[in-house]
C-alpha atoms as a PDB file:
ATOM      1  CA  UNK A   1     -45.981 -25.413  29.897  1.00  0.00           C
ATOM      2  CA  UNK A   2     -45.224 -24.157  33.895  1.00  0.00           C
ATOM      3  CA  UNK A   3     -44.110 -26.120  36.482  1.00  0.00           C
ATOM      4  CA  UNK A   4     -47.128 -25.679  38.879  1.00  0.00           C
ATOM      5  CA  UNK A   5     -44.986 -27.083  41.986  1.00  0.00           C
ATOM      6  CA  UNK A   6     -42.542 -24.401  40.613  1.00  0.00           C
ATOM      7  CA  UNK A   7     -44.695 -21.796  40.198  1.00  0.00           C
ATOM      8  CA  UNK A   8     -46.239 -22.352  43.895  1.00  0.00           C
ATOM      9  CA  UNK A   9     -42.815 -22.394  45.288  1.00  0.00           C
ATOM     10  CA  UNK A  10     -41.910 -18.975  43.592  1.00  0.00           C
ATOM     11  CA  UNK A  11     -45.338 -17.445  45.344  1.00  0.00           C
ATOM     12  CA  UNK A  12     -44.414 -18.681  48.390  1.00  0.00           C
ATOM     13  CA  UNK A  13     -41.043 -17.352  48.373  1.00  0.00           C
ATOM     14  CA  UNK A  14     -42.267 -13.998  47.220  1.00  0.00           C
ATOM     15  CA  UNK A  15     -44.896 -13.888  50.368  1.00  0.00           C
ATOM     16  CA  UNK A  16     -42.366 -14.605  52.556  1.00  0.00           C
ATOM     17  CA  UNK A  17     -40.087 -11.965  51.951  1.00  0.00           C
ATOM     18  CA  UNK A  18     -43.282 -10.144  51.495  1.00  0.00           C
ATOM     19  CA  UNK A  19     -43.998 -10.764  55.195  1.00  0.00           C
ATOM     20  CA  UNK A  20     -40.428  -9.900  56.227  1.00  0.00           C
ATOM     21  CA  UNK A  21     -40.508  -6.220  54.090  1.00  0.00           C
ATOM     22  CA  UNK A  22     -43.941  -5.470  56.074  1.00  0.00           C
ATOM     23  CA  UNK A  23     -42.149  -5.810  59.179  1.00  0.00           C
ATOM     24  CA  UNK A  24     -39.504  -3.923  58.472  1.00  0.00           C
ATOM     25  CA  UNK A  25     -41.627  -1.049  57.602  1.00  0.00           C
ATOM     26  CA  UNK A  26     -43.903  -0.992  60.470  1.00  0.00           C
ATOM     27  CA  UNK A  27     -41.600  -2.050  62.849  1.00  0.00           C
ATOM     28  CA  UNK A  28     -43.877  -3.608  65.447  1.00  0.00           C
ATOM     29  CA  UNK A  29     -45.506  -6.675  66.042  1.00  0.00           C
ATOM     30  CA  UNK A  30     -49.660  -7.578  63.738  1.00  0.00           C
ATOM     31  CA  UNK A  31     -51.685  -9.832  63.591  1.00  0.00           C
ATOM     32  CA  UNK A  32     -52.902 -11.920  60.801  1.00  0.00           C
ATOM     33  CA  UNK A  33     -55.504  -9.710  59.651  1.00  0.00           C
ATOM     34  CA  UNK A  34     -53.594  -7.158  59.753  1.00  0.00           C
ATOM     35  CA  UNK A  35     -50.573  -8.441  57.319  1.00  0.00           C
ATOM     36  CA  UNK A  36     -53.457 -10.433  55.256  1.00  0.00           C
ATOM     37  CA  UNK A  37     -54.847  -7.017  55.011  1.00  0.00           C
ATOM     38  CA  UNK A  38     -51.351  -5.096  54.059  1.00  0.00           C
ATOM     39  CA  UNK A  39     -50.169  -7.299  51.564  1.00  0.00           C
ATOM     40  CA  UNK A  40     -53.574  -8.325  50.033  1.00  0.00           C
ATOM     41  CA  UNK A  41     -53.189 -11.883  50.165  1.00  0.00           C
ATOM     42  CA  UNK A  42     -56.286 -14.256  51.392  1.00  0.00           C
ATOM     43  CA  UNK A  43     -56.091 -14.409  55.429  1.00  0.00           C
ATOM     44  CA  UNK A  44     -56.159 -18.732  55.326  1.00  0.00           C
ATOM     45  CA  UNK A  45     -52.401 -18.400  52.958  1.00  0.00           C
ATOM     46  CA  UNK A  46     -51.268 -15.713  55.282  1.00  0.00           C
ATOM     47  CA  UNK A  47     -52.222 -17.465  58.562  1.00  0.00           C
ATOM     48  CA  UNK A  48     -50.259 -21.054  57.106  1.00  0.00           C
ATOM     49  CA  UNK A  49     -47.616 -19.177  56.036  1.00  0.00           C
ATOM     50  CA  UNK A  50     -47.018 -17.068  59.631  1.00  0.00           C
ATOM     51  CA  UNK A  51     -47.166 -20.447  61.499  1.00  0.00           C
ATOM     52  CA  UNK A  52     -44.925 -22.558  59.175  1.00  0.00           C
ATOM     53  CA  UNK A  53     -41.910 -18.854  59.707  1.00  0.00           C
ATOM     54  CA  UNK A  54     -42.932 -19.622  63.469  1.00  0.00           C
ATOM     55  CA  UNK A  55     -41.799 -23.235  63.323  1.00  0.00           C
ATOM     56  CA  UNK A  56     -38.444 -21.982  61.397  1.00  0.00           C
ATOM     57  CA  UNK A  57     -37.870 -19.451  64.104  1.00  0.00           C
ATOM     58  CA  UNK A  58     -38.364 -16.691  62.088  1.00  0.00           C
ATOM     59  CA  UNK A  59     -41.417 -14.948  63.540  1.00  0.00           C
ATOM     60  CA  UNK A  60     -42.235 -15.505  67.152  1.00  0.00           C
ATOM     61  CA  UNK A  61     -46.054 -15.551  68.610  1.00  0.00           C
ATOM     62  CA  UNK A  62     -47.591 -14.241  71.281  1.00  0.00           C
ATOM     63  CA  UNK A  63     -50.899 -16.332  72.170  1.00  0.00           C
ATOM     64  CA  UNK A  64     -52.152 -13.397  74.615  1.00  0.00           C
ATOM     65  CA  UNK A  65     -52.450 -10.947  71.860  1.00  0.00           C
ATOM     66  CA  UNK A  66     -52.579 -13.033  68.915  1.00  0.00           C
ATOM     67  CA  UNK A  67     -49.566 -11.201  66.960  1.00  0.00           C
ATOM     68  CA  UNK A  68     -46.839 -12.182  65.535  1.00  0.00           C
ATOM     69  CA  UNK A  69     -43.077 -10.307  64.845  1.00  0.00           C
ATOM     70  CA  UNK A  70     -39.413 -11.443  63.763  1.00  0.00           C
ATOM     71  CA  UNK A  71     -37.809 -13.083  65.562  1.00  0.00           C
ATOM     72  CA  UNK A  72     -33.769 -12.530  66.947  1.00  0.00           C
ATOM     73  CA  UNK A  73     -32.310 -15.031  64.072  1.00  0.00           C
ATOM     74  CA  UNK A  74     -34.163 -12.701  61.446  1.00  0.00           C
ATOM     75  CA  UNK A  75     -31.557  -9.937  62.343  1.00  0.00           C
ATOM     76  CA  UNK A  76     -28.610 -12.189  62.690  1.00  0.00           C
ATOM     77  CA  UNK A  77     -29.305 -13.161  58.932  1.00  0.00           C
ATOM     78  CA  UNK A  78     -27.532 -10.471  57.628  1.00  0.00           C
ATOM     79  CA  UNK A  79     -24.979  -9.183  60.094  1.00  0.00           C
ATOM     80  CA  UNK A  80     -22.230 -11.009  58.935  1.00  0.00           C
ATOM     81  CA  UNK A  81     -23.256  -8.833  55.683  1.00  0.00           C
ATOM     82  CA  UNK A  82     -23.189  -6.218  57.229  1.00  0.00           C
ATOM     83  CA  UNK A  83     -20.000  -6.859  58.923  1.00  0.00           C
ATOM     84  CA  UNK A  84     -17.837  -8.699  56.345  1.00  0.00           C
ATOM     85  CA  UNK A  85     -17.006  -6.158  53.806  1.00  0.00           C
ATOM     86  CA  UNK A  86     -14.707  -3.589  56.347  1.00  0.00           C
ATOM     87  CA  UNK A  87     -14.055  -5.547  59.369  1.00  0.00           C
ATOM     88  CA  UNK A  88     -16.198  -4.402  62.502  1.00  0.00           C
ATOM     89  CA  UNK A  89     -18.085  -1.293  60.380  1.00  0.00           C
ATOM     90  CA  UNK A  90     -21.264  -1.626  59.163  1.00  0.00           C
ATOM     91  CA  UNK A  91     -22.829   0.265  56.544  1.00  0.00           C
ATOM     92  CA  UNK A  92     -25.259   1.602  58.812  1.00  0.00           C
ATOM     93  CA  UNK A  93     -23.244   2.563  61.097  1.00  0.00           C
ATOM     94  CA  UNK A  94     -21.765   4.858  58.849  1.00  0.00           C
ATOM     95  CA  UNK A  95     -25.024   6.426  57.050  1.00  0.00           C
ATOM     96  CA  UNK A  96     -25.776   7.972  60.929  1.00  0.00           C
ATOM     97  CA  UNK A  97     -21.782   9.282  61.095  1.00  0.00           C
ATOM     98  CA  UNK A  98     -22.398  11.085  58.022  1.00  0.00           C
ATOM     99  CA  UNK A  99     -26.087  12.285  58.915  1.00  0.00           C
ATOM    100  CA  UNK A 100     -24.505  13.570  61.753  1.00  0.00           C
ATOM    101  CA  UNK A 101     -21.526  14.889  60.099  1.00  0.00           C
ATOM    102  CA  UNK A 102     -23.368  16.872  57.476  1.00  0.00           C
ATOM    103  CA  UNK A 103     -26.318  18.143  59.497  1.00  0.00           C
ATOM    104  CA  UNK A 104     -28.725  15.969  59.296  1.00  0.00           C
ATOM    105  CA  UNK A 105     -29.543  15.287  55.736  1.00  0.00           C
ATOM    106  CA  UNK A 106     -31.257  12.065  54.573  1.00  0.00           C
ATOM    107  CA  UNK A 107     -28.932   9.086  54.177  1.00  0.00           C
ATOM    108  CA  UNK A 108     -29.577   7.117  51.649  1.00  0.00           C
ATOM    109  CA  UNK A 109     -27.992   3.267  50.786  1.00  0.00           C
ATOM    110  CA  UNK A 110     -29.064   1.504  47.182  1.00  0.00           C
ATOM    111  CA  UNK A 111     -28.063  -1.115  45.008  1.00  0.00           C
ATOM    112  CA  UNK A 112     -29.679  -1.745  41.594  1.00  0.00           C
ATOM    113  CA  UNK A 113     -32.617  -4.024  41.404  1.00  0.00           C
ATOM    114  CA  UNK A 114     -33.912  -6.062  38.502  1.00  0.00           C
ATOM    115  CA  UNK A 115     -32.926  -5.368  34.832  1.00  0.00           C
ATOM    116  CA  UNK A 116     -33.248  -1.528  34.871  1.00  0.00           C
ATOM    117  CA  UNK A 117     -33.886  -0.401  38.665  1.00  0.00           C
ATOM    118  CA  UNK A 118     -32.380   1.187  41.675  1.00  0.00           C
ATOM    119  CA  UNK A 119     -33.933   0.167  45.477  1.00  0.00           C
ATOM    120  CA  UNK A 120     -33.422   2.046  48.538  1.00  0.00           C
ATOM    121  CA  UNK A 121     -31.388  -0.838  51.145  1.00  0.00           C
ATOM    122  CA  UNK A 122     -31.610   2.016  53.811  1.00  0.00           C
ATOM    123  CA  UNK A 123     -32.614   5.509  54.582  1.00  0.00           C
ATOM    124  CA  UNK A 124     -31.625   8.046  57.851  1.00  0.00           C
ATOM    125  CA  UNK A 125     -34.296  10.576  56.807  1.00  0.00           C
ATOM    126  CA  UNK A 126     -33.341  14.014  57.201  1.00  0.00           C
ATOM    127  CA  UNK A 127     -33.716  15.575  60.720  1.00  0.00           C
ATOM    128  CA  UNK A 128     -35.290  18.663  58.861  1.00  0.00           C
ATOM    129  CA  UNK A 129     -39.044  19.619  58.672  1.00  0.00           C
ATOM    130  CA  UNK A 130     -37.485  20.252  54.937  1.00  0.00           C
ATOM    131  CA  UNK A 131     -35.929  17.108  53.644  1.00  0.00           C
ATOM    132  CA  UNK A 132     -35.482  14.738  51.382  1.00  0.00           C
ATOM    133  CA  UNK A 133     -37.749  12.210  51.087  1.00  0.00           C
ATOM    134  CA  UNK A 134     -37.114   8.464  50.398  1.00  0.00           C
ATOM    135  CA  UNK A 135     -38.373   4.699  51.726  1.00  0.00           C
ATOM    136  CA  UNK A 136     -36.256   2.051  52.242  1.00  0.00           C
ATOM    137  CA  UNK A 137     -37.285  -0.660  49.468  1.00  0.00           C
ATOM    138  CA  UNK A 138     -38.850   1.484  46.975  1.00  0.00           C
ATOM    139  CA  UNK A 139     -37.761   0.884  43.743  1.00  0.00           C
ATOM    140  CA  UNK A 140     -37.002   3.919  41.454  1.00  0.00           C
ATOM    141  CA  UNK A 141     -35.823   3.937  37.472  1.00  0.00           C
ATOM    142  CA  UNK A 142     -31.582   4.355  37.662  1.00  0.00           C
ATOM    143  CA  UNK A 143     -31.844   6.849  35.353  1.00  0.00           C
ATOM    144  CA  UNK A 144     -34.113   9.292  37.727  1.00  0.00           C
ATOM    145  CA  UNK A 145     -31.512   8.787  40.952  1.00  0.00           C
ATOM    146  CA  UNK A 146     -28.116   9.798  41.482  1.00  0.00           C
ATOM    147  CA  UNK A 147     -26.830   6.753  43.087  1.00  0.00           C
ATOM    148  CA  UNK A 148     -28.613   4.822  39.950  1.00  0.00           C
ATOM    149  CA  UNK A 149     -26.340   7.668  37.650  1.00  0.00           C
ATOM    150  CA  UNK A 150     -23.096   6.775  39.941  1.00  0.00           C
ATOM    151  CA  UNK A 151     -24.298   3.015  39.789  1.00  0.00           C
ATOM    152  CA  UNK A 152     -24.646   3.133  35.962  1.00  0.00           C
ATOM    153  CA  UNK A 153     -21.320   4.838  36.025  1.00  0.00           C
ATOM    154  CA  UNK A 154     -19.513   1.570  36.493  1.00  0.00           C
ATOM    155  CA  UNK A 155     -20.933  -0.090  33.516  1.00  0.00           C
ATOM    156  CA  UNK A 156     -19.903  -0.405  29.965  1.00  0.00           C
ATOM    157  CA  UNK A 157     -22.029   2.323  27.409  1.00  0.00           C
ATOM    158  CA  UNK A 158     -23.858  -0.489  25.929  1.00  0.00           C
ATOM    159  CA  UNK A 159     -25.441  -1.504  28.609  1.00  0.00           C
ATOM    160  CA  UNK A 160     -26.205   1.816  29.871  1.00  0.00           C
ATOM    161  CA  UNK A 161     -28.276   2.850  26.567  1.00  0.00           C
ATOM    162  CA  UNK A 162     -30.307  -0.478  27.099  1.00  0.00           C
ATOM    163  CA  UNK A 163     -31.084   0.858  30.510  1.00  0.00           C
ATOM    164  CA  UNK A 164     -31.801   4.161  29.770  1.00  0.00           C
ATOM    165  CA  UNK A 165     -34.261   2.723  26.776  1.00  0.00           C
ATOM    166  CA  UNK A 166     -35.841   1.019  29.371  1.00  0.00           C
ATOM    167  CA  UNK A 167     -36.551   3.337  31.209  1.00  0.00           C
ATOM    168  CA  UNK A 168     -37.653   6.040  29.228  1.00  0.00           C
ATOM    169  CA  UNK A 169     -40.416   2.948  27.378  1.00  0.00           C
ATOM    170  CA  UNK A 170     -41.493   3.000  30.902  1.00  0.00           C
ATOM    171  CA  UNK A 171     -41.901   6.335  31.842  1.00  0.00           C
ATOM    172  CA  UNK A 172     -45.208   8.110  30.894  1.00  0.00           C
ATOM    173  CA  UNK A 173     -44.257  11.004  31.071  1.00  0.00           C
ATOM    174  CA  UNK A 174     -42.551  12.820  27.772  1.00  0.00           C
ATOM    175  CA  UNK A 175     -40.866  15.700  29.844  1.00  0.00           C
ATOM    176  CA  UNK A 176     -39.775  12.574  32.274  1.00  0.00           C
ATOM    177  CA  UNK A 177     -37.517  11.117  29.630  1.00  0.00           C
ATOM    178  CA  UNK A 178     -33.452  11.318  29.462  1.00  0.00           C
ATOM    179  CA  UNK A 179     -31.793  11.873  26.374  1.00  0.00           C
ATOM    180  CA  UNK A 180     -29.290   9.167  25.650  1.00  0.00           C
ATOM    181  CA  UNK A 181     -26.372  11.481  24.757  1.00  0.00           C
ATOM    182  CA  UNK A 182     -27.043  14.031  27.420  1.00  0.00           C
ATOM    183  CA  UNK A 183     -26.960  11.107  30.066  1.00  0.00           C
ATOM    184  CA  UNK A 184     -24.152   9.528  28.604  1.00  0.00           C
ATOM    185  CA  UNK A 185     -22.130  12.640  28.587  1.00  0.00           C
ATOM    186  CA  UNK A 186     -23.157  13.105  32.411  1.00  0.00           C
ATOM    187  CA  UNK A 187     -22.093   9.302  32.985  1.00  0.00           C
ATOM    188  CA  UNK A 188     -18.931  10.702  31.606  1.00  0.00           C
ATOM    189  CA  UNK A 189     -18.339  13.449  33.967  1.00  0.00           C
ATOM    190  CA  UNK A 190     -18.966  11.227  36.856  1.00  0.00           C
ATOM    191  CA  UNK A 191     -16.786   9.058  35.908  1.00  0.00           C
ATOM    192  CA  UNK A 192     -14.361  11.803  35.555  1.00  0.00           C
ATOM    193  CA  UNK A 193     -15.030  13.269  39.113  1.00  0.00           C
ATOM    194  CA  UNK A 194     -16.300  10.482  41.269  1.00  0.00           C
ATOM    195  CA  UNK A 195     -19.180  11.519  42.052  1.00  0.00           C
ATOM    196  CA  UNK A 196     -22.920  11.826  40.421  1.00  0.00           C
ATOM    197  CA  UNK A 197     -25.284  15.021  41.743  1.00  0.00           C
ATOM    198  CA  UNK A 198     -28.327  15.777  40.824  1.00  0.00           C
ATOM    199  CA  UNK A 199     -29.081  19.521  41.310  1.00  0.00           C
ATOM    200  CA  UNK A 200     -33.025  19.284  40.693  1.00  0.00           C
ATOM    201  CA  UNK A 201     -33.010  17.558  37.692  1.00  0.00           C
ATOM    202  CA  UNK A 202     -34.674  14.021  39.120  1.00  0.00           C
ATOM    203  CA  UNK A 203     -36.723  15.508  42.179  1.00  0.00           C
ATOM    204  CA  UNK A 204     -37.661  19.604  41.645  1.00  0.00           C
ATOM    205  CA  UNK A 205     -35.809  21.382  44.246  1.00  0.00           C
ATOM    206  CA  UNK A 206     -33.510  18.575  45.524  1.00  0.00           C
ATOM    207  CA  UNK A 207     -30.179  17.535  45.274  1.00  0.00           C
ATOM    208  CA  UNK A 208     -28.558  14.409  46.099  1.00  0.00           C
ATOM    209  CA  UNK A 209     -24.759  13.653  45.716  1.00  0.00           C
ATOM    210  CA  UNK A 210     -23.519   9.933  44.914  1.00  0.00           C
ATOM    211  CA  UNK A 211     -20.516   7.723  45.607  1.00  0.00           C
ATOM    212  CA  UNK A 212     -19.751   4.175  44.956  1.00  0.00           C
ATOM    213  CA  UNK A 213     -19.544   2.043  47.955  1.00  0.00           C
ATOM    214  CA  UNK A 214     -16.053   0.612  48.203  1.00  0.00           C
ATOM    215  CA  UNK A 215     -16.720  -3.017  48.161  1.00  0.00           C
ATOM    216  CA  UNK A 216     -14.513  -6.303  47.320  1.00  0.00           C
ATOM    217  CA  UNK A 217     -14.755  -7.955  43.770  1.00  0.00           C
ATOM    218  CA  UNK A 218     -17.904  -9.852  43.366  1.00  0.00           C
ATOM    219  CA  UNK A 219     -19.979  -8.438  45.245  1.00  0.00           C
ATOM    220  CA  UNK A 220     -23.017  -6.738  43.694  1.00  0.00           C
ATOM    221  CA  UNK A 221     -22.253  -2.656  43.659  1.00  0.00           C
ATOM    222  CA  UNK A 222     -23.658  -0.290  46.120  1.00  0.00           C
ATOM    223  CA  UNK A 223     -24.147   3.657  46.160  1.00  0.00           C
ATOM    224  CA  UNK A 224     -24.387   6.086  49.072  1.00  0.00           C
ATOM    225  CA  UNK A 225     -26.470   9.340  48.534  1.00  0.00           C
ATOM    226  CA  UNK A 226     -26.847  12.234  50.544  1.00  0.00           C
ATOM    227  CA  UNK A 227     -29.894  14.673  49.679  1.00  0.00           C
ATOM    228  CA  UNK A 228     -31.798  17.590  50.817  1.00  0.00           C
ATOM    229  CA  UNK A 229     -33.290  20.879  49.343  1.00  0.00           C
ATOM    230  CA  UNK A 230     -31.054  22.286  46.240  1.00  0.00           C
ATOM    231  CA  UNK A 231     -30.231  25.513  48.583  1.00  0.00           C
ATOM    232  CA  UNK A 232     -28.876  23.501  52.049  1.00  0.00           C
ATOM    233  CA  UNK A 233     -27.068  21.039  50.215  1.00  0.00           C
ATOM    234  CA  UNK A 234     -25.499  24.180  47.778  1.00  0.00           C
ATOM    235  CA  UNK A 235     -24.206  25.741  50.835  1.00  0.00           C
ATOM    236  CA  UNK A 236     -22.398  22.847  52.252  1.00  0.00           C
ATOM    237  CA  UNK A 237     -21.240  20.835  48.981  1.00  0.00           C
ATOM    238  CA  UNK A 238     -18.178  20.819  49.649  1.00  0.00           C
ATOM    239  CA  UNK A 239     -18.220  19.822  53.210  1.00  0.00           C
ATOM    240  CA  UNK A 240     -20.771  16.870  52.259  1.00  0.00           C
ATOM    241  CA  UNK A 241     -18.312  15.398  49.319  1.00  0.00           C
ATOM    242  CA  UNK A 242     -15.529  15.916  51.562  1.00  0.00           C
ATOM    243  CA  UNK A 243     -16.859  14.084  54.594  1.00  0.00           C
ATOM    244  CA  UNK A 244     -18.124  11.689  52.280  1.00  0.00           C
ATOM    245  CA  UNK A 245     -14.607  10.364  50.068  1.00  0.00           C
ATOM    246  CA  UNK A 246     -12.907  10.543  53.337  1.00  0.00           C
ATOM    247  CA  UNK A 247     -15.015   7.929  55.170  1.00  0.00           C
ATOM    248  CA  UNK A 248     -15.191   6.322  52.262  1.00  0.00           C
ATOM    249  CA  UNK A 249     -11.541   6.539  51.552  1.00  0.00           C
ATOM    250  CA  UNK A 250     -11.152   4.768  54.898  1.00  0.00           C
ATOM    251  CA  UNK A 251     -13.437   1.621  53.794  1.00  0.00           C
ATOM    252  CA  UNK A 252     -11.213   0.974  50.882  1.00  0.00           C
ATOM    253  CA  UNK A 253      -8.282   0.762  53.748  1.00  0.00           C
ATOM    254  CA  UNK A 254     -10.601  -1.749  55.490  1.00  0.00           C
ATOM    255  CA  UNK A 255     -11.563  -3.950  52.503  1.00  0.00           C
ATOM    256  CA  UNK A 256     -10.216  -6.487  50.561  1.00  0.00           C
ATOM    257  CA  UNK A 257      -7.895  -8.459  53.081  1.00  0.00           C
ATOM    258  CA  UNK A 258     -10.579 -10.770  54.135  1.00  0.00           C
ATOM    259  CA  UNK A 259     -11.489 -11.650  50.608  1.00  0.00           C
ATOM    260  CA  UNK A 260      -8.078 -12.819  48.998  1.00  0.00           C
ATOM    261  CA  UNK A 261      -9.285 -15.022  46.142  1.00  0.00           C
ATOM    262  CA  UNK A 262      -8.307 -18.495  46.249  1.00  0.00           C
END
C-alpha cells in the first residue's frame, strides 16, 4: 500500500519545480492566479506553496502588485554547474559563440530524460524568420532527435533496442516508427564519424547535426545540436561541424583536471 506522507511529498516536489519551469518560460514576474491558472493546480495549494518558496528565498514578493518571481539564489543554484565542468566556460556561453559563428541557427543543449527520452536544457532559437524550432524543457522520443541518436550512440546495443521499442510502442503513428536495424546501423555510423545528422528524417525539411558534450566521468551525458532548414544547413555543413569539434575540442582541453578521482 502507498506511503501517503510519501506520496504528498513527491506532489509537492513536482509543483515546485513545476513553479520554477513556469518561470523560466515566461520570464517575468505572476501572480497566483496566474501560475494556479498555468499549471492547473487549485489556487489555495498554489498560494501555500508560493509563500512557503518565499520563506526559503526562492521567490521574492512584491505586496504592491501582488506577484511573485525567483529570486537571486534561484540562479546561483546552478552556476557552479554551469561553471565546474571547463573552468570559467559555461555551456551557454558557448551555444551563443556558435549561433554566432554559424549564422544564426538554433542552438540547441539536451540530455536524456526518463527511461526512453531526450529534453531540451537550452535553446538560442534561430535568428531566421525560417528556423528551427525547439523549447527548452520539452521532452521528445531519442529516437526522433539527433542529439537523442548521438546520445544513444554512447550506449551498449542492448539498451538501445529497448529504447527504440519504447519508443516506437509509444508512437501512434506507423510511418513515425524506426526500424531497429536501420537505426542501429545509423548508431553505427555515428559512432564511426562523431557526429549524428538528421537530414529531414525526424522534422520534414530540417536538419540538425549532433555532438557529445565533452564532460568528466560521472556525470550524466549531454548533446549539442545545431538545426535549421535542410537547404541553409546543406550549404554550410562543413563550416557548422567544423566550428563545432573545434570548440568542442577545446572543452576536452579544459576538463577533467578538476575532477581527479580520489
Amino acid at each position: 500500500m502507498p506511503n501517503p506522507n510519501k506520496t504528498a511529498i513527491v506532489k509537492s516536489a513536482m509543483r515546485t519545480f513545476a513553479v520554477l519551469e513556469f518561470f523560466r518560460k515566461t520570464k517575468r514576474a505572476a501572480s497566483v492566479t496566474e501560475i494556479s491558472s498555468a499549471l492547473e493546480m487549485p489556487q489555495s495549494s498554489t498560494s501555500m506553496l508560493l509563500r512557503c518558496l518565499v520563506e526559503l528565498n526562492y521567490l521574492e514578493y512584491e505586496r504592491k502588485t501582488r506577484l511573485f518571481i525567483p529570486s537571486y539564489r534561484v540562479n546561483l543554484l546552478g552556476d557552479w554547474i554551469r561553471r565546474s565542468p571547463f573552468r570559467d566556460t559555461k555551456l551557454t556561453d558557448l551555444m551563443e559563440e556558435l549561433w554566432t559563428a554559424t549564422g544564426g541557427e538554433t542552438v540547441m543543449l539536451g540530455q536524456q530524460a526518463g527511461a526512453a527520452g531526450m529534453q531540451y536544457l537550452h535553446v538560442v532559437p534561430g535568428g531566421s524568420q525560417l528556423q528551427y524550432t525547439a523549447q527548452a524543457g520539452q521532452v521528445r522520443p531519442m529516437v526522433r532527435t539527433a542529439l537523442g541518436h548521438v546520445l544513444l550512440s554512447q550506449m551498449p546495443n542492448t539498451k538501445i533496442r529497448g529504447i527504440i521499442r519504447r519508443n516506437n510502442a509509444e508512437e501512434p503513428s506507423q510511418s513515425a516508427r524506426v526500424r531497429e536495424s536501420a537505426f542501429l546501423e545509423e548508431v553505427e555510423r555515428i559512432r564511426r564519424r562523431g557526429f549524428s545528422e538528421t537530414g529531414g528524417r525526424t522534422t520534414p525539411g530540417a536538419n540538425t547535426i549532433g555532438m557529445l558534450v565533452p564532460l568528466p566521468k560521472r556525470r550524466a551525458p549531454l548533446a549539442i545540436g545545431i538545426g535549421g532548414p535542410i537547404e541553409r544547413i546543406a550549404a554550410k555543413r562543413a563550416h557548422i561541424i567544423e566550428v563545432m569539434q573545434s570548440r568542442l575540442k577545446e572543452l576536452t582541453d579544459e576538463a577533467g583536471p578538476r575532477f581527479v578521482e580520489k
